[in-house]
Protein backbone atom coordinates (compact mmCIF):
# COMPACT_ATOMS: atom_id res chain seq x y z
CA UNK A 1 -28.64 -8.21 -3.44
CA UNK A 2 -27.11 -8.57 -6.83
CA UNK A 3 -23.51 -9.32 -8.18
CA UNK A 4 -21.06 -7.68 -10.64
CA UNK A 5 -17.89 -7.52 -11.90
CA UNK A 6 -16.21 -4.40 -11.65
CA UNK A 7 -14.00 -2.66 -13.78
CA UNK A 8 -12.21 -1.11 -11.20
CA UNK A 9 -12.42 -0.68 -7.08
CA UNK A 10 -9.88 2.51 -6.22
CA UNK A 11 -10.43 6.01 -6.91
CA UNK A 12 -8.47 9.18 -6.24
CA UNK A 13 -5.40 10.46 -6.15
CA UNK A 14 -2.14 9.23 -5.67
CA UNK A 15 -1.45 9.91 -1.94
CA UNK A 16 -4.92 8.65 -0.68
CA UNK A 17 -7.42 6.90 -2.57
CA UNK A 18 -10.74 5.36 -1.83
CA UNK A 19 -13.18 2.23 -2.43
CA UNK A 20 -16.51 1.11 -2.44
CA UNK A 21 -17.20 -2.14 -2.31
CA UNK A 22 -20.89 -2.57 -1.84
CA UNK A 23 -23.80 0.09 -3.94
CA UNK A 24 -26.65 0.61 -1.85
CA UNK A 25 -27.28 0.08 1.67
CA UNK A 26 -29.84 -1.56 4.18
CA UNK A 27 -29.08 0.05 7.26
CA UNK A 28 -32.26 2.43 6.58
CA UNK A 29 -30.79 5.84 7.69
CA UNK A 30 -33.76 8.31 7.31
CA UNK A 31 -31.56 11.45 6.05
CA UNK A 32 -29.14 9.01 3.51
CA UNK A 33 -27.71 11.65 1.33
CA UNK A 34 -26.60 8.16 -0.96
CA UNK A 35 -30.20 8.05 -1.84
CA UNK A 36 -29.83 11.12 -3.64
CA UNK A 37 -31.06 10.91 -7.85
CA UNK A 38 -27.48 12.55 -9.08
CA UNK A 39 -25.90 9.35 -7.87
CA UNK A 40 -27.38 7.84 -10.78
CA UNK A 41 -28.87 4.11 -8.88
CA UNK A 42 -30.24 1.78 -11.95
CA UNK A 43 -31.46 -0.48 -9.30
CA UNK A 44 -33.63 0.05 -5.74
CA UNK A 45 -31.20 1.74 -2.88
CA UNK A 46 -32.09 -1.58 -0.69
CA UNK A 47 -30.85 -4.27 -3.42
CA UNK A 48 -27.14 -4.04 -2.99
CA UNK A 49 -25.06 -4.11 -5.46
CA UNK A 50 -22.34 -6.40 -4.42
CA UNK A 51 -18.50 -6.19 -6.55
CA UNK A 52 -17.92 -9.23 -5.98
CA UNK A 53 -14.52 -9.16 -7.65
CA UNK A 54 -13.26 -6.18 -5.41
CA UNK A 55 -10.52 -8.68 -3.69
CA UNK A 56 -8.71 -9.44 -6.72
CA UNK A 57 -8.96 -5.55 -8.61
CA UNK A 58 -7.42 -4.07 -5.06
CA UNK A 59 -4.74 -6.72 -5.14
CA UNK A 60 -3.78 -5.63 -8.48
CA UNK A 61 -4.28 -2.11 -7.95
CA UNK A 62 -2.12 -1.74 -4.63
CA UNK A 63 0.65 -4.24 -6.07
CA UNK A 64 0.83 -1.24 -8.97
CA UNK A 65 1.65 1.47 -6.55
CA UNK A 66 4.93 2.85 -5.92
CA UNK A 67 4.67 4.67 -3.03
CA UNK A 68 2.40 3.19 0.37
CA UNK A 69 -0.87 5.53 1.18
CA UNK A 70 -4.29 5.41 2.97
CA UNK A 71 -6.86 3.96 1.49
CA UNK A 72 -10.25 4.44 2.22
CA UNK A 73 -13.65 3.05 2.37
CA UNK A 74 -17.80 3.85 3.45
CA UNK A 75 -17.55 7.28 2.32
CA UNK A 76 -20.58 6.11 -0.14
CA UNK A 77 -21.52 2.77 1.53
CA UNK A 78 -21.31 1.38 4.91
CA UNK A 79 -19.15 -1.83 4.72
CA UNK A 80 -20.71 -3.56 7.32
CA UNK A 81 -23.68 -3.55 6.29
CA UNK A 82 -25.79 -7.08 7.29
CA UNK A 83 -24.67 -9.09 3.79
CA UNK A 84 -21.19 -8.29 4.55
CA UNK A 85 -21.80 -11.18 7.72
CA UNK A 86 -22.56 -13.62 4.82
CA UNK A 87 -19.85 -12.65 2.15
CA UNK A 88 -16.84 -11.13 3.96
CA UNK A 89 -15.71 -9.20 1.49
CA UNK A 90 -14.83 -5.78 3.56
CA UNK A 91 -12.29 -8.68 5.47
CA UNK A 92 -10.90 -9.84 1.93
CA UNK A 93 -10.21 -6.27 1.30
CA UNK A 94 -9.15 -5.72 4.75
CA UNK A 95 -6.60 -8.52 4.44
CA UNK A 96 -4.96 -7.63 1.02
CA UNK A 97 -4.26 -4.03 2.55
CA UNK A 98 -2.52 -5.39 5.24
CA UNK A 99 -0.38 -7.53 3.25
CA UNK A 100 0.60 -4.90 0.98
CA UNK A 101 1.45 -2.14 4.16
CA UNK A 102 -1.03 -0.18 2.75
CA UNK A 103 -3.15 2.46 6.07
CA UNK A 104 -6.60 2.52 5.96
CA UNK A 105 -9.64 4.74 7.13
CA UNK A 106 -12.60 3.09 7.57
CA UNK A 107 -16.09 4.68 7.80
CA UNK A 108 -18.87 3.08 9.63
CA UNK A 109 -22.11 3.24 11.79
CA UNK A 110 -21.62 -0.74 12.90
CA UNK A 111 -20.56 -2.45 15.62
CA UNK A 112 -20.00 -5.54 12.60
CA UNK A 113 -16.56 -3.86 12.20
CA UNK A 114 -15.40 -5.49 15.55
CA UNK A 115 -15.50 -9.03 13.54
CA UNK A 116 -12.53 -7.48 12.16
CA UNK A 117 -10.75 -5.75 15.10
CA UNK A 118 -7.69 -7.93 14.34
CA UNK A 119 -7.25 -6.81 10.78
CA UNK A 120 -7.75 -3.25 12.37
CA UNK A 121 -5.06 -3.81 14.84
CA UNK A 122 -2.14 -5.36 12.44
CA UNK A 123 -2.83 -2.73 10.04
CA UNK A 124 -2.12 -0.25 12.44
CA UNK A 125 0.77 -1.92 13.86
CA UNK A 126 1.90 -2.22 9.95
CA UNK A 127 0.96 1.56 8.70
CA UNK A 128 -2.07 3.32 9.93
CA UNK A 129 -6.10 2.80 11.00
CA UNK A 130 -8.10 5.04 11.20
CA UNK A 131 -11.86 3.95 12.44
CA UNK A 132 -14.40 6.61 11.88
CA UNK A 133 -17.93 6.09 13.68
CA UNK A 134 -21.40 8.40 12.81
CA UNK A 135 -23.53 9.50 16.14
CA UNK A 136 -25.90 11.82 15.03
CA UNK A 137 -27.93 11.16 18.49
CA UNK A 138 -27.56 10.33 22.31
CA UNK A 139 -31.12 9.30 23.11
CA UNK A 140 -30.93 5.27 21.74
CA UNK A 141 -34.69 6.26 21.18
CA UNK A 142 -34.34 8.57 18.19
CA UNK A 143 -31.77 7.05 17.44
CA UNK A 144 -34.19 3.55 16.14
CA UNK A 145 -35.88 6.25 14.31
CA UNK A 146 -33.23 7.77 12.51
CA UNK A 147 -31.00 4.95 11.42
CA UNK A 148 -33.09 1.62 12.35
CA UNK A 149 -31.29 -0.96 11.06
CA UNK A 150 -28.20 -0.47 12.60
CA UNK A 151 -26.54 -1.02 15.84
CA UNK A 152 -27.32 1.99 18.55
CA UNK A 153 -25.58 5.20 19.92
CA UNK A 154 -24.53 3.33 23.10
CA UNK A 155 -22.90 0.59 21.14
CA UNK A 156 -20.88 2.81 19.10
CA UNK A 157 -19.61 4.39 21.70
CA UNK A 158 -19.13 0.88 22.95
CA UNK A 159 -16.52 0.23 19.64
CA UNK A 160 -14.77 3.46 20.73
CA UNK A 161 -13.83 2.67 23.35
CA UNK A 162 -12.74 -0.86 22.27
CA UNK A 163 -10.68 0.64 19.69
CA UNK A 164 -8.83 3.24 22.54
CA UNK A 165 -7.93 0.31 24.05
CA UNK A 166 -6.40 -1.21 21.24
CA UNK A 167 -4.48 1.91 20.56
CA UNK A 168 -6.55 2.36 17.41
CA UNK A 169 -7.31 6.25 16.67
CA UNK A 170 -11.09 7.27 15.99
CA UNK A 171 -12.67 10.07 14.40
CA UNK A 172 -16.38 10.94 14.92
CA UNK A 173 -18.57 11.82 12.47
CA UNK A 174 -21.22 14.45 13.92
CA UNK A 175 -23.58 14.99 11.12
CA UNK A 176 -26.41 15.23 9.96
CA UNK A 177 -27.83 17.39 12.68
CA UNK A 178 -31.61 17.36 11.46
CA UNK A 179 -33.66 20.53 12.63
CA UNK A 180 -35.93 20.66 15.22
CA UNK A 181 -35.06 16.84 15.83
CA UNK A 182 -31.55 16.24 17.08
CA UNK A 183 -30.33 19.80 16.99
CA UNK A 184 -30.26 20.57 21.05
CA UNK A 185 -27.32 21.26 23.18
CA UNK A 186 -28.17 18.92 25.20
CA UNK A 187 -27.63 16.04 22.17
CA UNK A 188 -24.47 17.90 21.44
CA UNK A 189 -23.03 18.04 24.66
CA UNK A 190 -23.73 14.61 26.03
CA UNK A 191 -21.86 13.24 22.37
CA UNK A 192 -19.11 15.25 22.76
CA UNK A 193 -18.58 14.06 26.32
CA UNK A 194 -18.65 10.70 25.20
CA UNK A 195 -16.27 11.21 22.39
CA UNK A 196 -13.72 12.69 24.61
CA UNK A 197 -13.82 10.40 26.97
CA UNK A 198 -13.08 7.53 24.91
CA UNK A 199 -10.09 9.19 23.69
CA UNK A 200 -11.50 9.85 20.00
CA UNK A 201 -8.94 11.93 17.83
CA UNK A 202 -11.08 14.46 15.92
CA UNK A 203 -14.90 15.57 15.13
CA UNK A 204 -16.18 16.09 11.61
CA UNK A 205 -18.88 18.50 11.16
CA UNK A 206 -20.43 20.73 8.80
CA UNK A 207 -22.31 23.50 9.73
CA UNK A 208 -24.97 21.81 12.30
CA UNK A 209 -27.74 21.09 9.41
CA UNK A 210 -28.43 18.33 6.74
CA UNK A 211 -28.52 18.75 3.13
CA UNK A 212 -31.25 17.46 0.91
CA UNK A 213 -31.75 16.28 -2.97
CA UNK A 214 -33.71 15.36 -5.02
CA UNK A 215 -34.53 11.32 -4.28
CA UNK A 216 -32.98 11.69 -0.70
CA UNK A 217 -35.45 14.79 0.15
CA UNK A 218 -38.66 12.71 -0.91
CA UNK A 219 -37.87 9.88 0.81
CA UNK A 220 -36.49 11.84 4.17
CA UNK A 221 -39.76 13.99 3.98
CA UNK A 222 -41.40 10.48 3.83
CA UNK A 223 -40.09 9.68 7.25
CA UNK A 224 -40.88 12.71 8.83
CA UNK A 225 -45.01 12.21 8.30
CA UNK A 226 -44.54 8.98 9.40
CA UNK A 227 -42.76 9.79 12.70
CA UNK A 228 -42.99 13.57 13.26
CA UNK A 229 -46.20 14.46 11.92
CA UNK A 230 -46.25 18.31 10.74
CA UNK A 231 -42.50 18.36 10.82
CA UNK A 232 -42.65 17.86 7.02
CA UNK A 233 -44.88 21.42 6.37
CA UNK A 234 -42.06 22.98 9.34
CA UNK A 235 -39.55 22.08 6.76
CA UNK A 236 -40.74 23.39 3.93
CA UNK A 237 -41.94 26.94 5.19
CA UNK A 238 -38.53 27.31 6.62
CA UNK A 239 -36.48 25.99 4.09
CA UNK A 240 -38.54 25.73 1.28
CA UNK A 241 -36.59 23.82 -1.29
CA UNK A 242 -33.60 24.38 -0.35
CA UNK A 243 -30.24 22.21 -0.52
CA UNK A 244 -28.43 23.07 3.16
CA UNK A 245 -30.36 23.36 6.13
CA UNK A 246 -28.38 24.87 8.44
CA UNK A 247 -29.94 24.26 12.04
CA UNK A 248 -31.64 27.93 13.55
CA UNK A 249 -28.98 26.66 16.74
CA UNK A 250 -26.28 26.58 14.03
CA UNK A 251 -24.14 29.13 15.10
CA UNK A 252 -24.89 28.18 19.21
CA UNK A 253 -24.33 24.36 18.43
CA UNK A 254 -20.64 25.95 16.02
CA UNK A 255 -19.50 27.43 19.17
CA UNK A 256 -20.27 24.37 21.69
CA UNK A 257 -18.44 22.16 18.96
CA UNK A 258 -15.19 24.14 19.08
CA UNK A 259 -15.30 25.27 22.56
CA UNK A 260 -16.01 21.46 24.09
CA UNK A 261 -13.29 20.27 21.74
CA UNK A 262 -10.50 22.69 22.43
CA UNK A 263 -11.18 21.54 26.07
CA UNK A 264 -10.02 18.04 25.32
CA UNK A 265 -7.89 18.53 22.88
CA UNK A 266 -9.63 17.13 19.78
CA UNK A 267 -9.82 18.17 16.09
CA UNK A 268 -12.91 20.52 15.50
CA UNK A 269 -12.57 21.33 11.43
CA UNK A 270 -12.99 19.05 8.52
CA UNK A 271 -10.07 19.82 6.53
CA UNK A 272 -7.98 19.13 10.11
CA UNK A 273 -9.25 15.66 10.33
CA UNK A 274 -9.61 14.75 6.69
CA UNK A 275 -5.45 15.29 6.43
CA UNK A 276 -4.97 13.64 9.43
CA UNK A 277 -6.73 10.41 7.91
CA UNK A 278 -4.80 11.09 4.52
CA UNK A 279 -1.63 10.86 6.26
CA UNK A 280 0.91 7.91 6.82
CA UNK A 281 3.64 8.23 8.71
CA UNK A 282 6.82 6.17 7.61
CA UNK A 283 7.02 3.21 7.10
CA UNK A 284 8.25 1.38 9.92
CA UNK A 285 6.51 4.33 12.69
CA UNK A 286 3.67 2.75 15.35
CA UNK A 287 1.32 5.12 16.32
CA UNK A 288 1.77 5.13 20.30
CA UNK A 289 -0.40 6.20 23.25
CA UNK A 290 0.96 9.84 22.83
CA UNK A 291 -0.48 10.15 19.00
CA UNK A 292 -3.93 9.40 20.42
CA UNK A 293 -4.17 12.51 22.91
């Protein structure tokens, strides 16, 4: 873990604009697309790059907008990850958005982000949250495997349904679906159950596959001869080099994913749920009961 000082902490558009206030992460995700060499790290993925003055550039930056919008963070870098215990500085953030009346969408794979369920809840009551969660797998198994240094698929589903009782809306990130690991309709099926029975808003998913890059495919290939051995050579006579990897159940898995959601009433496309999240309603306006079906 190392320190700087930002020069700045939003970017965007006006209307919805997002933040990042860690570099790097330690939750160990085998498929981190982060990882990847175009994103230009100067430092190992693992040694986070903390901004520490990220408090005091949002302050400014939100007391310089005219209009209230949602702001968003963990699109790049979980903000829970285990230093954020330590320095708090997701909560600092947290804090100065609710303040200013600003909504928020929050990405995560941790159950850390119930130290802040408070926050959460006043900034809803204020303007908008939105909590977004990533299960990639049912079986808590794989799931160690996958993404091991991070809370399991039961206890997400755990903060979903914390956050349905607090009238807090959820979206679920679905993806990456790896080939030939996780991409089964039985793993689809029993996540989708779970998701709509915890009242979650909206599923975001692209195409059943994972995409790989230079930096991110080394180190994911990496993984695979450690805990699927031959999986690696399966990969590459398939896809070769390839960027996407659509799954061979793609188009099955496609189908499933709309079908199951139109059943219980939950956002199936990207674009759907990405303006849902980029949306706040007035100004005064508490989501109720009824926006959460």
């Amino acid at each position: 873990m190392h320190f700087v000082d930002a020069k700045g902490i939003l970017t965007g558009k006006a209307g919805f604009y997002g933040m990042n206030i860690y570099r790097g992460c330690t939750h160990g995700c085998i498929y981190c697309d982060s990882r990847s060499l175009c994103y230009r790290f100067t430092h190992p993925f693992e040694d986070i790059e903390v901004k520490q003055n990220a408090p005091e550039l949002l302050e400014k930056a939100l007391r310089s907008k005219k209009k209230k919008c949602m702001i968003g963070t963990g699109a790049m870098s979980d903000p829970y990850m285990h230093c954020e215990e330590k320095l708090g500085l997701t909560r600092r953030c947290l804090e100065i958005i609710r303040d200013n009346e600003f909504g928020l969408a929050i990405q995560t794979k941790s159950d850390r982000i119930l130290r802040d369920i408070d926050l959460l809840d006043e900034i809803n009551r204020r303007a908008k949250c939105v909590v977004q969660m990533t299960l990639t797998t049912y079986d808590d198994d794989l799931c160690r495997i996958l993404e091991p240094n991070v809370c399991n698929t039961k206890r997400r589903i755990e903060v979903l349904e914390i956050m349905r009782e607090r009238g807090i809306p959820t979206i679920v990130w679905l993806t990456p679906i790896l080939p030939f690991i996780n991409d089964t309709e039985e793993n689809i099926t029993a996540i989708l159950k779970e998701c709509a029975r915890t009242g979650v808003k909206g599923i975001i998913d692209f195409g059943m596959g994972l995409t790989l890059r230079e930096g991110d495919r080394e180190y994911y290939y990496a993984a695979l001869d450690r805990h699927f051995p031959g999986m690696k050579e399966k990969y590459i006579r398939q896809y070769g080099n390839a960027y996407e990897l659509p799954s061979l159940n793609a188009k099955k898995l496609s189908g499933l994913l709309k079908s199951i959601c139109e059943d219980n009433e939950m956002m199936s496309s990207p674009d759907e749920c990405f303006k849902y999240m980029q949306e706040l309603p007035g100004r005064y306006r508490q989501l109720t009961l009824f926006d959460l079906k």
